[in-house]
PDBML (XML) file of the C-alpha atoms, coordinates in Angstrom:
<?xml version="1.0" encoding="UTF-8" ?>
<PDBx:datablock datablockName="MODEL"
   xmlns:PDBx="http://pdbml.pdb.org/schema/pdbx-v50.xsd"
   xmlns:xsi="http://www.w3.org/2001/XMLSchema-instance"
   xsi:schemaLocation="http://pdbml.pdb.org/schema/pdbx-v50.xsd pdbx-v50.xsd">
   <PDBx:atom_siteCategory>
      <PDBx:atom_site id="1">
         <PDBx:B_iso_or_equiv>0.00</PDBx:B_iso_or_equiv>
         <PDBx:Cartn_x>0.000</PDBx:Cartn_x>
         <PDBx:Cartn_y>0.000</PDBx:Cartn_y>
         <PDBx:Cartn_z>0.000</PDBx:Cartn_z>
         <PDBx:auth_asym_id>A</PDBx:auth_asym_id>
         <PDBx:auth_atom_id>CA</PDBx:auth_atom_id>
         <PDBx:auth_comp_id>UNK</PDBx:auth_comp_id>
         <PDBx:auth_seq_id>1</PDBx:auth_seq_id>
         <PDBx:group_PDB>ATOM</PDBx:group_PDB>
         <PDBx:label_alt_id xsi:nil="true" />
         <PDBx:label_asym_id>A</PDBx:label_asym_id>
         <PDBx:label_atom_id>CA</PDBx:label_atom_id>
         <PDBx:label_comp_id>UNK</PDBx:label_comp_id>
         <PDBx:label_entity_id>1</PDBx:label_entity_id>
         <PDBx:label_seq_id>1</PDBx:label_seq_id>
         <PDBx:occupancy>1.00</PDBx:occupancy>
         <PDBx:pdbx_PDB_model_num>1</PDBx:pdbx_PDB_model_num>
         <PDBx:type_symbol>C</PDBx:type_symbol>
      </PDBx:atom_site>
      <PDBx:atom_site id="2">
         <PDBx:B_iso_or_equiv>0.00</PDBx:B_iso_or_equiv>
         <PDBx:Cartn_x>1.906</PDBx:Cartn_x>
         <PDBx:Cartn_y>2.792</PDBx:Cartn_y>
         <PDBx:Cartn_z>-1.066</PDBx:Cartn_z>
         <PDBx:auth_asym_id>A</PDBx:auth_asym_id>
         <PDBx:auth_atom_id>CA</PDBx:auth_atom_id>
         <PDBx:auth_comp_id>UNK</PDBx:auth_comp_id>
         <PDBx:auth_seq_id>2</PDBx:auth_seq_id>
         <PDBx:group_PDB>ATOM</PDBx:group_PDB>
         <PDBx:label_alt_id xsi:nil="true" />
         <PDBx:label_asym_id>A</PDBx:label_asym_id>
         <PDBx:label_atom_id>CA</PDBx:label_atom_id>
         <PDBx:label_comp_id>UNK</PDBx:label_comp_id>
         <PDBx:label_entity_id>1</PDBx:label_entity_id>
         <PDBx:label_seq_id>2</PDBx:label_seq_id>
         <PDBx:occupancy>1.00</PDBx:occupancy>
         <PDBx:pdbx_PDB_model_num>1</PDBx:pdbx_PDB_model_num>
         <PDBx:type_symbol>C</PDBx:type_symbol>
      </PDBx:atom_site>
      <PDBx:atom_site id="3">
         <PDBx:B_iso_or_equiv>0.00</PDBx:B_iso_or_equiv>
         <PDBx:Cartn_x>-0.335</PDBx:Cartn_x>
         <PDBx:Cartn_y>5.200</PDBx:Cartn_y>
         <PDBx:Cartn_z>0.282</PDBx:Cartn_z>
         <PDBx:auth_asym_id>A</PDBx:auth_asym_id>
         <PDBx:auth_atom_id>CA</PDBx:auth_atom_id>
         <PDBx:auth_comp_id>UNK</PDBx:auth_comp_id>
         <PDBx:auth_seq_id>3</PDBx:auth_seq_id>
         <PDBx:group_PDB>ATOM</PDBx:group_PDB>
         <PDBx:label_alt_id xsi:nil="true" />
         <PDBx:label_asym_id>A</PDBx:label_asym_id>
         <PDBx:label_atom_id>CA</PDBx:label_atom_id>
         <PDBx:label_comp_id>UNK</PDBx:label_comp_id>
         <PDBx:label_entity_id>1</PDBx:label_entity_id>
         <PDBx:label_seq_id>3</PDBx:label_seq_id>
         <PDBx:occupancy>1.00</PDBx:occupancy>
         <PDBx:pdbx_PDB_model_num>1</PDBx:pdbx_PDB_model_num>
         <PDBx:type_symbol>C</PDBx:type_symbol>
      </PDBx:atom_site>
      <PDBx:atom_site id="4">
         <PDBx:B_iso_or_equiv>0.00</PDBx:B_iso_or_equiv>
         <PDBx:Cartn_x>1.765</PDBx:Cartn_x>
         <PDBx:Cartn_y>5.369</PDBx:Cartn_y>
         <PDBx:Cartn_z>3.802</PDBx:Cartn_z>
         <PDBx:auth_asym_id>A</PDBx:auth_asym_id>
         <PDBx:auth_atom_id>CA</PDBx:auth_atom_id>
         <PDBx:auth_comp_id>UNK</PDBx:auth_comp_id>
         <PDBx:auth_seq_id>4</PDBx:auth_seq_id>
         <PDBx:group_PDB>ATOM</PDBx:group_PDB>
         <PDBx:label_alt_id xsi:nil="true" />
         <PDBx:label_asym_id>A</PDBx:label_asym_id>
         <PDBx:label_atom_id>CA</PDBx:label_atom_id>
         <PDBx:label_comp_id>UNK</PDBx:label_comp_id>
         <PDBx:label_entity_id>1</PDBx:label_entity_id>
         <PDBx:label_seq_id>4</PDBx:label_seq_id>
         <PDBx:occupancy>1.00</PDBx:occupancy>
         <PDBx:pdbx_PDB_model_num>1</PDBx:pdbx_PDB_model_num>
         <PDBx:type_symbol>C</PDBx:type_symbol>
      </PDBx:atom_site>
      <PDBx:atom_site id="5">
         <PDBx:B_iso_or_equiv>0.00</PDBx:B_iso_or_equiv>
         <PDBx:Cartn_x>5.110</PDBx:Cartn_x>
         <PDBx:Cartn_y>6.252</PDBx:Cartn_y>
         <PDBx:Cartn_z>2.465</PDBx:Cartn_z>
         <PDBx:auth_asym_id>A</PDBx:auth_asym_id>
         <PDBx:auth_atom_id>CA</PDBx:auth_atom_id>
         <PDBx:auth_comp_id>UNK</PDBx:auth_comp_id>
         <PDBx:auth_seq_id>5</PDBx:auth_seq_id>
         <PDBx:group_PDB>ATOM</PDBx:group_PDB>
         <PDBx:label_alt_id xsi:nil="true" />
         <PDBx:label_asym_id>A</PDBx:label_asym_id>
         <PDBx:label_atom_id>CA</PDBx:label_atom_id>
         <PDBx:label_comp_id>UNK</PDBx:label_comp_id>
         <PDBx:label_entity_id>1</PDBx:label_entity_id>
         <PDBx:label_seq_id>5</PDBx:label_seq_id>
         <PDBx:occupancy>1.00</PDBx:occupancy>
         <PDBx:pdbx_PDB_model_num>1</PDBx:pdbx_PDB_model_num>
         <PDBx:type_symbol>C</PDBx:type_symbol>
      </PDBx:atom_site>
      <PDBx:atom_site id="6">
         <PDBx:B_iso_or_equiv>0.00</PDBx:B_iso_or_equiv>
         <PDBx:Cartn_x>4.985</PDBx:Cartn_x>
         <PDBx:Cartn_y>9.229</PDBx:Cartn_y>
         <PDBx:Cartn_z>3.815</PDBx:Cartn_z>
         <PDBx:auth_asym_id>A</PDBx:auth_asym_id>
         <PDBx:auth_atom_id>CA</PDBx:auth_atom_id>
         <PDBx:auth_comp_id>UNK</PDBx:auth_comp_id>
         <PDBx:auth_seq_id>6</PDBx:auth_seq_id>
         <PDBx:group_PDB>ATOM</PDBx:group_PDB>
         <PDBx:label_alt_id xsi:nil="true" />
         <PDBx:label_asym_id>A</PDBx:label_asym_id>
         <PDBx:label_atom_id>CA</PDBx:label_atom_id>
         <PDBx:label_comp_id>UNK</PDBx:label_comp_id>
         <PDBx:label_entity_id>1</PDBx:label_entity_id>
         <PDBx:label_seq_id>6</PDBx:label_seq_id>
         <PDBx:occupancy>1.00</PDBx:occupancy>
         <PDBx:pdbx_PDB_model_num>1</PDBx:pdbx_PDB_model_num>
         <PDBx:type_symbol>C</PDBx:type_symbol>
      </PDBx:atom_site>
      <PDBx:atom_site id="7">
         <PDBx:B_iso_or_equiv>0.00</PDBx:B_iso_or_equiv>
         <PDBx:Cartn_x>3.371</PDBx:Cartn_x>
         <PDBx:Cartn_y>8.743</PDBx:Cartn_y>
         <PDBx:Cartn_z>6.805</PDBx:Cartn_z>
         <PDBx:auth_asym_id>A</PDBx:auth_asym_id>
         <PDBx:auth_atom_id>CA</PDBx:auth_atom_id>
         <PDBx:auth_comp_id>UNK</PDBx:auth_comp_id>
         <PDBx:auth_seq_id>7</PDBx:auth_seq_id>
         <PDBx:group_PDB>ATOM</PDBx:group_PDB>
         <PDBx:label_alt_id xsi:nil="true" />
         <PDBx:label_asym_id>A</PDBx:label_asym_id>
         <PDBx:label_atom_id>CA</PDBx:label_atom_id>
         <PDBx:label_comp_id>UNK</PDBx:label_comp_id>
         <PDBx:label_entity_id>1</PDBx:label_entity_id>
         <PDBx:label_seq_id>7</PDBx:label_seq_id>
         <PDBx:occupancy>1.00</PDBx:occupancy>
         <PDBx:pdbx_PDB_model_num>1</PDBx:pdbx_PDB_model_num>
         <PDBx:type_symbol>C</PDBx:type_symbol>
      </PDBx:atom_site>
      <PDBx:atom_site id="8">
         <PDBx:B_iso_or_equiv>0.00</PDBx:B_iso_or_equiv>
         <PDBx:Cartn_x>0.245</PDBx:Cartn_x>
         <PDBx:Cartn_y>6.906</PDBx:Cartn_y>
         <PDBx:Cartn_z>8.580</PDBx:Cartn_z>
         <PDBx:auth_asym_id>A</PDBx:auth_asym_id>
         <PDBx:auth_atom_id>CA</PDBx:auth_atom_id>
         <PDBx:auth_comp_id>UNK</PDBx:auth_comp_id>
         <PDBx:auth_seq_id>8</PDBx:auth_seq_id>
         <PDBx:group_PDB>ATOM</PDBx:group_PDB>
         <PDBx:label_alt_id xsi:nil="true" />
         <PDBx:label_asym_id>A</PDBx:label_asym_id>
         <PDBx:label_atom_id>CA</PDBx:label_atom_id>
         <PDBx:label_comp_id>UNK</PDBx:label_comp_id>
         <PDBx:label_entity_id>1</PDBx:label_entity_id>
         <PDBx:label_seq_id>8</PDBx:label_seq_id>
         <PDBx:occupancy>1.00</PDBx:occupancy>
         <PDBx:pdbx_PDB_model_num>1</PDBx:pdbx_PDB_model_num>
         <PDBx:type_symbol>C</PDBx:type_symbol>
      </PDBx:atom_site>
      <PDBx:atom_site id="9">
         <PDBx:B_iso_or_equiv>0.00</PDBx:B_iso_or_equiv>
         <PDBx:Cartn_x>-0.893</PDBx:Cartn_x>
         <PDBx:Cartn_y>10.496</PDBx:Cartn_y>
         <PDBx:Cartn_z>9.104</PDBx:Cartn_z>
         <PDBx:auth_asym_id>A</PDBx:auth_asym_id>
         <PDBx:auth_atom_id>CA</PDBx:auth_atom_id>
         <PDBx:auth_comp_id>UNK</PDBx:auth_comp_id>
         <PDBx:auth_seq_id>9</PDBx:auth_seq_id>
         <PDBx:group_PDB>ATOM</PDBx:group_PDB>
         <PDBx:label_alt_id xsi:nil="true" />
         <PDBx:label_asym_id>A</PDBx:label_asym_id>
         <PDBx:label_atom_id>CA</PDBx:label_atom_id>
         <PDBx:label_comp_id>UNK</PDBx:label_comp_id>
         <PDBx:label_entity_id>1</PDBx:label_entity_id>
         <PDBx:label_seq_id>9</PDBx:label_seq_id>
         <PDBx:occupancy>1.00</PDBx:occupancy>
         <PDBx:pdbx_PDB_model_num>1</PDBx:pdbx_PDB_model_num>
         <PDBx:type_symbol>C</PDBx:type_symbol>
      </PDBx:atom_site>
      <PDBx:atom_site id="10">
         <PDBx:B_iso_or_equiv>0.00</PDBx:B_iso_or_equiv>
         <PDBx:Cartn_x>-1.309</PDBx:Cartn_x>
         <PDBx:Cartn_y>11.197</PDBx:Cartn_y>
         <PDBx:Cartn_z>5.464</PDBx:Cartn_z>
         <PDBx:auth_asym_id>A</PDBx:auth_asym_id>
         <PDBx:auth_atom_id>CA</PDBx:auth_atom_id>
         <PDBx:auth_comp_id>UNK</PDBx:auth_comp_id>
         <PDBx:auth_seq_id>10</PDBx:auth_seq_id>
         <PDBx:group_PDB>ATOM</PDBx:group_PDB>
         <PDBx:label_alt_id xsi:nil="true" />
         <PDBx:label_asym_id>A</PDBx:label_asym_id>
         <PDBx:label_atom_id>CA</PDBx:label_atom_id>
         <PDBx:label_comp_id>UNK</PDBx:label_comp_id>
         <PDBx:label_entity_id>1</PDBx:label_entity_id>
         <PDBx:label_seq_id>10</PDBx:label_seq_id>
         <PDBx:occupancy>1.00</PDBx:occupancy>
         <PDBx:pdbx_PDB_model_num>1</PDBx:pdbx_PDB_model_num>
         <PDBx:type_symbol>C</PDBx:type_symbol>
      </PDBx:atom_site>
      <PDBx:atom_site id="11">
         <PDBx:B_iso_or_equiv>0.00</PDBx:B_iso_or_equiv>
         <PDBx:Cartn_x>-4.077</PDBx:Cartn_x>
         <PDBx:Cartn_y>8.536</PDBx:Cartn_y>
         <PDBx:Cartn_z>4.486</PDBx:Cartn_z>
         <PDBx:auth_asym_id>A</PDBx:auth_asym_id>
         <PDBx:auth_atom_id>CA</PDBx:auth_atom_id>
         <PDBx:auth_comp_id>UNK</PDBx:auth_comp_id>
         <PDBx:auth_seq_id>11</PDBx:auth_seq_id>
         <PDBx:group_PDB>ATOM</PDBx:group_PDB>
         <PDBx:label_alt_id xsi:nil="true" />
         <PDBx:label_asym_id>A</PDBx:label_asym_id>
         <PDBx:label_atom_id>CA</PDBx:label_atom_id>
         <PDBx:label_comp_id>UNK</PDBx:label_comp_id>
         <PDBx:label_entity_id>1</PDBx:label_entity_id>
         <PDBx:label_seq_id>11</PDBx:label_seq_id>
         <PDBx:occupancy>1.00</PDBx:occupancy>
         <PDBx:pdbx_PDB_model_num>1</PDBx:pdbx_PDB_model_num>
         <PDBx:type_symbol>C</PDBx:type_symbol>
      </PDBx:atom_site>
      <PDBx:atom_site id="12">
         <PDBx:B_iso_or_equiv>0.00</PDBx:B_iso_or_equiv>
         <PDBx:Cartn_x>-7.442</PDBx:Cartn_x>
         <PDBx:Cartn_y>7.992</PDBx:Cartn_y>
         <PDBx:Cartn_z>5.992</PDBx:Cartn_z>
         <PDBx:auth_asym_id>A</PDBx:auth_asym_id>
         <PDBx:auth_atom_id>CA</PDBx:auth_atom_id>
         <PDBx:auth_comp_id>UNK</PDBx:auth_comp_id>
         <PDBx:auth_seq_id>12</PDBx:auth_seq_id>
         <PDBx:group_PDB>ATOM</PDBx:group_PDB>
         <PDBx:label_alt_id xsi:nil="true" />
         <PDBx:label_asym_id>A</PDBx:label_asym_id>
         <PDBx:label_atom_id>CA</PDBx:label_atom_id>
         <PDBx:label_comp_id>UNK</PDBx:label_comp_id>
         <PDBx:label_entity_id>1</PDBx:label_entity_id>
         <PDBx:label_seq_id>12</PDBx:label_seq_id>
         <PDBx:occupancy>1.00</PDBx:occupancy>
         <PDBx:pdbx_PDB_model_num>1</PDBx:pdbx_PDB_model_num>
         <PDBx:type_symbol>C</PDBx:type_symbol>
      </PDBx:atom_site>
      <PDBx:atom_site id="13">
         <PDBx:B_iso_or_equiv>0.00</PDBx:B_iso_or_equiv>
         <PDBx:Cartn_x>-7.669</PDBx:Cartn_x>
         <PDBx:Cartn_y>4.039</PDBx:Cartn_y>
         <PDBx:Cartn_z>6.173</PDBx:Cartn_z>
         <PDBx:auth_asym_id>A</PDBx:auth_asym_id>
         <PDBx:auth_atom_id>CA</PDBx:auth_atom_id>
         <PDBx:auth_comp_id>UNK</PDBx:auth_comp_id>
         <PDBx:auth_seq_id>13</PDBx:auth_seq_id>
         <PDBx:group_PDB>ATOM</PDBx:group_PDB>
         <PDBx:label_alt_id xsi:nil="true" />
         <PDBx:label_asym_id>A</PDBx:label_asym_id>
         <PDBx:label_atom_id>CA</PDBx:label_atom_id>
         <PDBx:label_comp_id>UNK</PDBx:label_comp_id>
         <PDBx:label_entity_id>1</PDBx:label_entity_id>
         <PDBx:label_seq_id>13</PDBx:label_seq_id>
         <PDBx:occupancy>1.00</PDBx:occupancy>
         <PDBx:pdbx_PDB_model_num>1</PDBx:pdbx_PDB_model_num>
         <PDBx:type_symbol>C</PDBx:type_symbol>
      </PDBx:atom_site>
      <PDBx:atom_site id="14">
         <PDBx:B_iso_or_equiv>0.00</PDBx:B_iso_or_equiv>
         <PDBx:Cartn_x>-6.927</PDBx:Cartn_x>
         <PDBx:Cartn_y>2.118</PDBx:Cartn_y>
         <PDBx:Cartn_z>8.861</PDBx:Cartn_z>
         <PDBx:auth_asym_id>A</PDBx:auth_asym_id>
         <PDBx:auth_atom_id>CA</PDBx:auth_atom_id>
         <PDBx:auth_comp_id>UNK</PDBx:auth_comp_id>
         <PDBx:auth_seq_id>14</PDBx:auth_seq_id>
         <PDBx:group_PDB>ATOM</PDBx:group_PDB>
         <PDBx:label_alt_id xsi:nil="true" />
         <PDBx:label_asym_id>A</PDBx:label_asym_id>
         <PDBx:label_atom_id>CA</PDBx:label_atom_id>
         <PDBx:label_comp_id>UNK</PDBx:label_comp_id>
         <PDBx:label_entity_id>1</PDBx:label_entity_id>
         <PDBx:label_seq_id>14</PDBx:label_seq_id>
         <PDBx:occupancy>1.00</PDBx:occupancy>
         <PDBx:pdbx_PDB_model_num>1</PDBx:pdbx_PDB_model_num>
         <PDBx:type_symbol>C</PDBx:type_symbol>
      </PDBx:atom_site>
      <PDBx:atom_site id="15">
         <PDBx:B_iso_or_equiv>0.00</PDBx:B_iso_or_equiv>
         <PDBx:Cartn_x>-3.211</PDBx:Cartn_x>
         <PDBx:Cartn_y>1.914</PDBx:Cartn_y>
         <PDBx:Cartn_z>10.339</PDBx:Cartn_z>
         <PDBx:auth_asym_id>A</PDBx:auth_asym_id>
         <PDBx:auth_atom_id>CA</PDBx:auth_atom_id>
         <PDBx:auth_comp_id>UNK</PDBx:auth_comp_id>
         <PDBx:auth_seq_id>15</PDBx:auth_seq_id>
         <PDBx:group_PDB>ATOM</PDBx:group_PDB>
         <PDBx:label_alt_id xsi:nil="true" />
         <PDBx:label_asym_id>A</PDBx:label_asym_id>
         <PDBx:label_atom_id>CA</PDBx:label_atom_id>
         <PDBx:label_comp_id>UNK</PDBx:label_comp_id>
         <PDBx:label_entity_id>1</PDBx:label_entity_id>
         <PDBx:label_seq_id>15</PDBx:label_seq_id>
         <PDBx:occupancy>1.00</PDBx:occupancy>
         <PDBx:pdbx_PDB_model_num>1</PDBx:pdbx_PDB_model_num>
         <PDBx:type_symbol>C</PDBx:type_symbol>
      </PDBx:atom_site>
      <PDBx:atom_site id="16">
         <PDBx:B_iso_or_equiv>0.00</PDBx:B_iso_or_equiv>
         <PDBx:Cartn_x>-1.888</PDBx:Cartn_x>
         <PDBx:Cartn_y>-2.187</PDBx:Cartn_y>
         <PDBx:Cartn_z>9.976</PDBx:Cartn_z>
         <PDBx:auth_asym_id>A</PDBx:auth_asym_id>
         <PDBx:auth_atom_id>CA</PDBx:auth_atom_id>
         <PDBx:auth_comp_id>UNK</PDBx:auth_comp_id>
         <PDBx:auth_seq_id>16</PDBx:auth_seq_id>
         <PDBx:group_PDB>ATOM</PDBx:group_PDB>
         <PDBx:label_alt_id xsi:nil="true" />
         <PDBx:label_asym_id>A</PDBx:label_asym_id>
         <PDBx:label_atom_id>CA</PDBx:label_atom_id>
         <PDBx:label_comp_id>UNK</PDBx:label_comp_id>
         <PDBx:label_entity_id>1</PDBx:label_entity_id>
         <PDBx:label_seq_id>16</PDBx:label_seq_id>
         <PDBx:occupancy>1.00</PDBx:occupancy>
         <PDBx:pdbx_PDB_model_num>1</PDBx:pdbx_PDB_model_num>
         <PDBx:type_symbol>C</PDBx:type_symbol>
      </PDBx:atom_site>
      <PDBx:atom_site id="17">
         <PDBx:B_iso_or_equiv>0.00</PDBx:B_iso_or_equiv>
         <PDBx:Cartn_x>1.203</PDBx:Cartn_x>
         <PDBx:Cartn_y>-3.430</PDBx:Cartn_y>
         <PDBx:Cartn_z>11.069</PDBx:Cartn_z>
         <PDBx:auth_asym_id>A</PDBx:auth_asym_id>
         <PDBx:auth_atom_id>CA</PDBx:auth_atom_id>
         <PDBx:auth_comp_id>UNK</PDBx:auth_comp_id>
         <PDBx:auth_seq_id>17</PDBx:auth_seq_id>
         <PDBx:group_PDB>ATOM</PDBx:group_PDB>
         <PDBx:label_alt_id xsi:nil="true" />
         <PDBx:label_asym_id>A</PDBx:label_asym_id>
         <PDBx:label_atom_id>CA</PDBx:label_atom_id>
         <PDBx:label_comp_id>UNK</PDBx:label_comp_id>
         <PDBx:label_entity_id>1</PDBx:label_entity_id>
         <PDBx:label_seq_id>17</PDBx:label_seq_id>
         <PDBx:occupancy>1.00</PDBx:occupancy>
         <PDBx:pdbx_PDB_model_num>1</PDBx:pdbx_PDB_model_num>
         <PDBx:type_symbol>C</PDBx:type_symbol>
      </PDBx:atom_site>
      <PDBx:atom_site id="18">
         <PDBx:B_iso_or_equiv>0.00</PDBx:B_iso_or_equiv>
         <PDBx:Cartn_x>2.485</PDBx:Cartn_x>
         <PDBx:Cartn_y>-3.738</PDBx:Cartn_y>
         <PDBx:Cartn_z>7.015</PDBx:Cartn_z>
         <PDBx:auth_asym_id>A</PDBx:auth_asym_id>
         <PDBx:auth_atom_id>CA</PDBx:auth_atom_id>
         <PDBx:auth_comp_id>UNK</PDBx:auth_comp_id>
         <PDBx:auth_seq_id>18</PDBx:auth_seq_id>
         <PDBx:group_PDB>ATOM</PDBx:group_PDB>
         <PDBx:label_alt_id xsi:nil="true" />
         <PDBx:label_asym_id>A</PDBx:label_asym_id>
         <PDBx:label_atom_id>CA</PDBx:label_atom_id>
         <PDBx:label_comp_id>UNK</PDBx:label_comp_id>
         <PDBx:label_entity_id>1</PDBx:label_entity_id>
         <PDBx:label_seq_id>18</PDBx:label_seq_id>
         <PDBx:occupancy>1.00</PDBx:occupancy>
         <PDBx:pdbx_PDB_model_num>1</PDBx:pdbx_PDB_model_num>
         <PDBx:type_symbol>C</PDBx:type_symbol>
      </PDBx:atom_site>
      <PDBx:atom_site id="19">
         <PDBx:B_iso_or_equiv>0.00</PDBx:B_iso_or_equiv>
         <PDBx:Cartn_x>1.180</PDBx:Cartn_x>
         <PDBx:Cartn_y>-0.083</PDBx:Cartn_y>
         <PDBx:Cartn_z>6.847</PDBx:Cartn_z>
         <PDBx:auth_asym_id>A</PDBx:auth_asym_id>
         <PDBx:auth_atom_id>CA</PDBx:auth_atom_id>
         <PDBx:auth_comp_id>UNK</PDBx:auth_comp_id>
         <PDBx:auth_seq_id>19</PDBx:auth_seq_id>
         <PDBx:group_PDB>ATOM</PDBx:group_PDB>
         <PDBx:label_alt_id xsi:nil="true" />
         <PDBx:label_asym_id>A</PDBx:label_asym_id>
         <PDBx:label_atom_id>CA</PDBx:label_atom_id>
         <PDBx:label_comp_id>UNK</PDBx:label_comp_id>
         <PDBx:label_entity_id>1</PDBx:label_entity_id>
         <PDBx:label_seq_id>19</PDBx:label_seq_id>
         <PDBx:occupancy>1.00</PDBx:occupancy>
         <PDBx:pdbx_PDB_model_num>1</PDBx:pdbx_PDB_model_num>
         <PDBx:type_symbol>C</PDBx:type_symbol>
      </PDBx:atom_site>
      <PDBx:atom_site id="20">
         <PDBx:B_iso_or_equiv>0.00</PDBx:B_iso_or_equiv>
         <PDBx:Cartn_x>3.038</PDBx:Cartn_x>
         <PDBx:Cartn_y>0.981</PDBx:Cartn_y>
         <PDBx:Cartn_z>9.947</PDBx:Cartn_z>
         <PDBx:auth_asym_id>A</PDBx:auth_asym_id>
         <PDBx:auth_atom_id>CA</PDBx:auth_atom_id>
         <PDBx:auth_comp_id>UNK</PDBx:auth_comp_id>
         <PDBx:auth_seq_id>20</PDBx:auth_seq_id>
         <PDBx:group_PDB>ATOM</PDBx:group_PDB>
         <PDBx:label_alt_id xsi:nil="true" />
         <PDBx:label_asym_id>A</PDBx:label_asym_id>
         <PDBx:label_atom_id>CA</PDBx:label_atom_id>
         <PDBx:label_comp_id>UNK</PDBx:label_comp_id>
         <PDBx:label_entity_id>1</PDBx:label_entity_id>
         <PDBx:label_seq_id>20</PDBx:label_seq_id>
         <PDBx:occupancy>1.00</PDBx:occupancy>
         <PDBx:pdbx_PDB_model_num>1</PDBx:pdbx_PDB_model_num>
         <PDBx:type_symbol>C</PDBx:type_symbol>
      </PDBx:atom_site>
      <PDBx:atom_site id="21">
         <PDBx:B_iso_or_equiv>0.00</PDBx:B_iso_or_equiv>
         <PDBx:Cartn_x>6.401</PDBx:Cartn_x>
         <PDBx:Cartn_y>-0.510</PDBx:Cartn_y>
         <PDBx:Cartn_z>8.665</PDBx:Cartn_z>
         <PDBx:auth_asym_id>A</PDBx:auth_asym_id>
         <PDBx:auth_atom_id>CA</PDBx:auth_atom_id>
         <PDBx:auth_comp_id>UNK</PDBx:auth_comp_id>
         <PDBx:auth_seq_id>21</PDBx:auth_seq_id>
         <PDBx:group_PDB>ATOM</PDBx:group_PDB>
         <PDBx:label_alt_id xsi:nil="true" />
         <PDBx:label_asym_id>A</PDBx:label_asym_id>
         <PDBx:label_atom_id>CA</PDBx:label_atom_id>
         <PDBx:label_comp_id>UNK</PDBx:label_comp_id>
         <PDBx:label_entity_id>1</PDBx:label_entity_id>
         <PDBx:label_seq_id>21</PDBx:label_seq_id>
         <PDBx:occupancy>1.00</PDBx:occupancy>
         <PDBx:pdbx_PDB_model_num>1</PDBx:pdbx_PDB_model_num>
         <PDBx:type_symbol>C</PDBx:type_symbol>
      </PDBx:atom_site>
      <PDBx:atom_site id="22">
         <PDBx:B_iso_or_equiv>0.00</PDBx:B_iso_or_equiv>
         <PDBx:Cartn_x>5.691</PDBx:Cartn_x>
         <PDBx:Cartn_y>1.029</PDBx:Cartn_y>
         <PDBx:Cartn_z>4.814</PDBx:Cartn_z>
         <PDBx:auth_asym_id>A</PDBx:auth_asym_id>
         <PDBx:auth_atom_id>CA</PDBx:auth_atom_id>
         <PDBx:auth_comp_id>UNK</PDBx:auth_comp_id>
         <PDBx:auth_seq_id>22</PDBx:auth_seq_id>
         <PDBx:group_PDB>ATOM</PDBx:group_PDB>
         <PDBx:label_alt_id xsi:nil="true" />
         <PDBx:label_asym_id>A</PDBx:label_asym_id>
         <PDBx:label_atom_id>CA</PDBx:label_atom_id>
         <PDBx:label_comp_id>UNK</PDBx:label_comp_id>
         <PDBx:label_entity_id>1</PDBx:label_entity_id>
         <PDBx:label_seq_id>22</PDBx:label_seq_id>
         <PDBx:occupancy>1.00</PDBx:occupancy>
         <PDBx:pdbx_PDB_model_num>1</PDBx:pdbx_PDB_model_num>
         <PDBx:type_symbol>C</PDBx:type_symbol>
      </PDBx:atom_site>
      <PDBx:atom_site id="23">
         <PDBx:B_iso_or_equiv>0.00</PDBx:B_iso_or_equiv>
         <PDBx:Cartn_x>5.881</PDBx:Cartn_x>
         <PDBx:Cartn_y>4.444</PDBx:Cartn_y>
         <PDBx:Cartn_z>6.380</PDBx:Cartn_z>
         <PDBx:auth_asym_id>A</PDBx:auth_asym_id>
         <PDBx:auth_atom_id>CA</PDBx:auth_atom_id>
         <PDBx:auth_comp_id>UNK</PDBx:auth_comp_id>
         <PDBx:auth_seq_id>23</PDBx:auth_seq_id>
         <PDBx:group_PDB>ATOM</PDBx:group_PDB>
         <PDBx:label_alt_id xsi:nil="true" />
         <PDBx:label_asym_id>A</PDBx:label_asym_id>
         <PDBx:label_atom_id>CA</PDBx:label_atom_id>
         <PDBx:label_comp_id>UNK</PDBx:label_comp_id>
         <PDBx:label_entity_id>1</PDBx:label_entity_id>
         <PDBx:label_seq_id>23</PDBx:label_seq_id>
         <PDBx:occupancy>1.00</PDBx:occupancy>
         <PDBx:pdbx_PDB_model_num>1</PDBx:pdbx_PDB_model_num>
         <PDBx:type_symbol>C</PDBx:type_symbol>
      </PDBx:atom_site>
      <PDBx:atom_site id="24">
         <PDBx:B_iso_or_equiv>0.00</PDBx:B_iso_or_equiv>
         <PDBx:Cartn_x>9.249</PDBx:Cartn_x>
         <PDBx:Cartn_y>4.647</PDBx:Cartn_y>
         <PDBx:Cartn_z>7.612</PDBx:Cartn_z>
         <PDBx:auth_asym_id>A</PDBx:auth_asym_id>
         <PDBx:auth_atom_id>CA</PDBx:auth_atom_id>
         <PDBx:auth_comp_id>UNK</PDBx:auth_comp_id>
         <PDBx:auth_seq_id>24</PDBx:auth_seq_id>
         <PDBx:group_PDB>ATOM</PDBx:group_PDB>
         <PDBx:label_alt_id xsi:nil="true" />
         <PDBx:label_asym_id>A</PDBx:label_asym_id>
         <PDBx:label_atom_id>CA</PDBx:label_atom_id>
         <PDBx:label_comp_id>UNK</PDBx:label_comp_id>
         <PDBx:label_entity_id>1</PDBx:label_entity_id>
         <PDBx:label_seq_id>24</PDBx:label_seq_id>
         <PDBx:occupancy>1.00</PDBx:occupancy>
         <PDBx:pdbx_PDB_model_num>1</PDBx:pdbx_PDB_model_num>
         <PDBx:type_symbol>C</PDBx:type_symbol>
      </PDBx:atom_site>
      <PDBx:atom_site id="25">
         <PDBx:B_iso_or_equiv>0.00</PDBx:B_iso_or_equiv>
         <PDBx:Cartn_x>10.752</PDBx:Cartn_x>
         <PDBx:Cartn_y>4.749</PDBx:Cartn_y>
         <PDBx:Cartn_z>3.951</PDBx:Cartn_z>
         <PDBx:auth_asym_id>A</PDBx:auth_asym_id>
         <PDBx:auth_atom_id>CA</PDBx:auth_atom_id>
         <PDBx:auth_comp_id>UNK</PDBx:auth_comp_id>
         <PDBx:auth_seq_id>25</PDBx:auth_seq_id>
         <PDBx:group_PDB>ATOM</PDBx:group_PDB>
         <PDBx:label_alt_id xsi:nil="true" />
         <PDBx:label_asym_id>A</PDBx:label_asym_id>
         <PDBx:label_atom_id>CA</PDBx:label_atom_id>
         <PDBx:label_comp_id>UNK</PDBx:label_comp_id>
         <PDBx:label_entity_id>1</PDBx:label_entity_id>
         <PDBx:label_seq_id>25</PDBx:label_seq_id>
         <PDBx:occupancy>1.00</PDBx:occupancy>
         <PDBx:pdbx_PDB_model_num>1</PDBx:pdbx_PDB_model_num>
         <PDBx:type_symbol>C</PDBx:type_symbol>
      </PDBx:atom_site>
   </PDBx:atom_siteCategory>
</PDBx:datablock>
């Protein structure tokens, strides 16, 4: 989900633990 590169702040869905981990690139 490359939505949450740049943050879990920047998308409104909910935060998982692969999301989490996408947005520290």
């Amino acid at each position: 989900d490359g939505r949450f590169i740049h943050g879990v702040h920047a998308v409104d869905a909910p935060i998982t633990f692969d999301r989490a981990l996408t947005s520290t690139w």
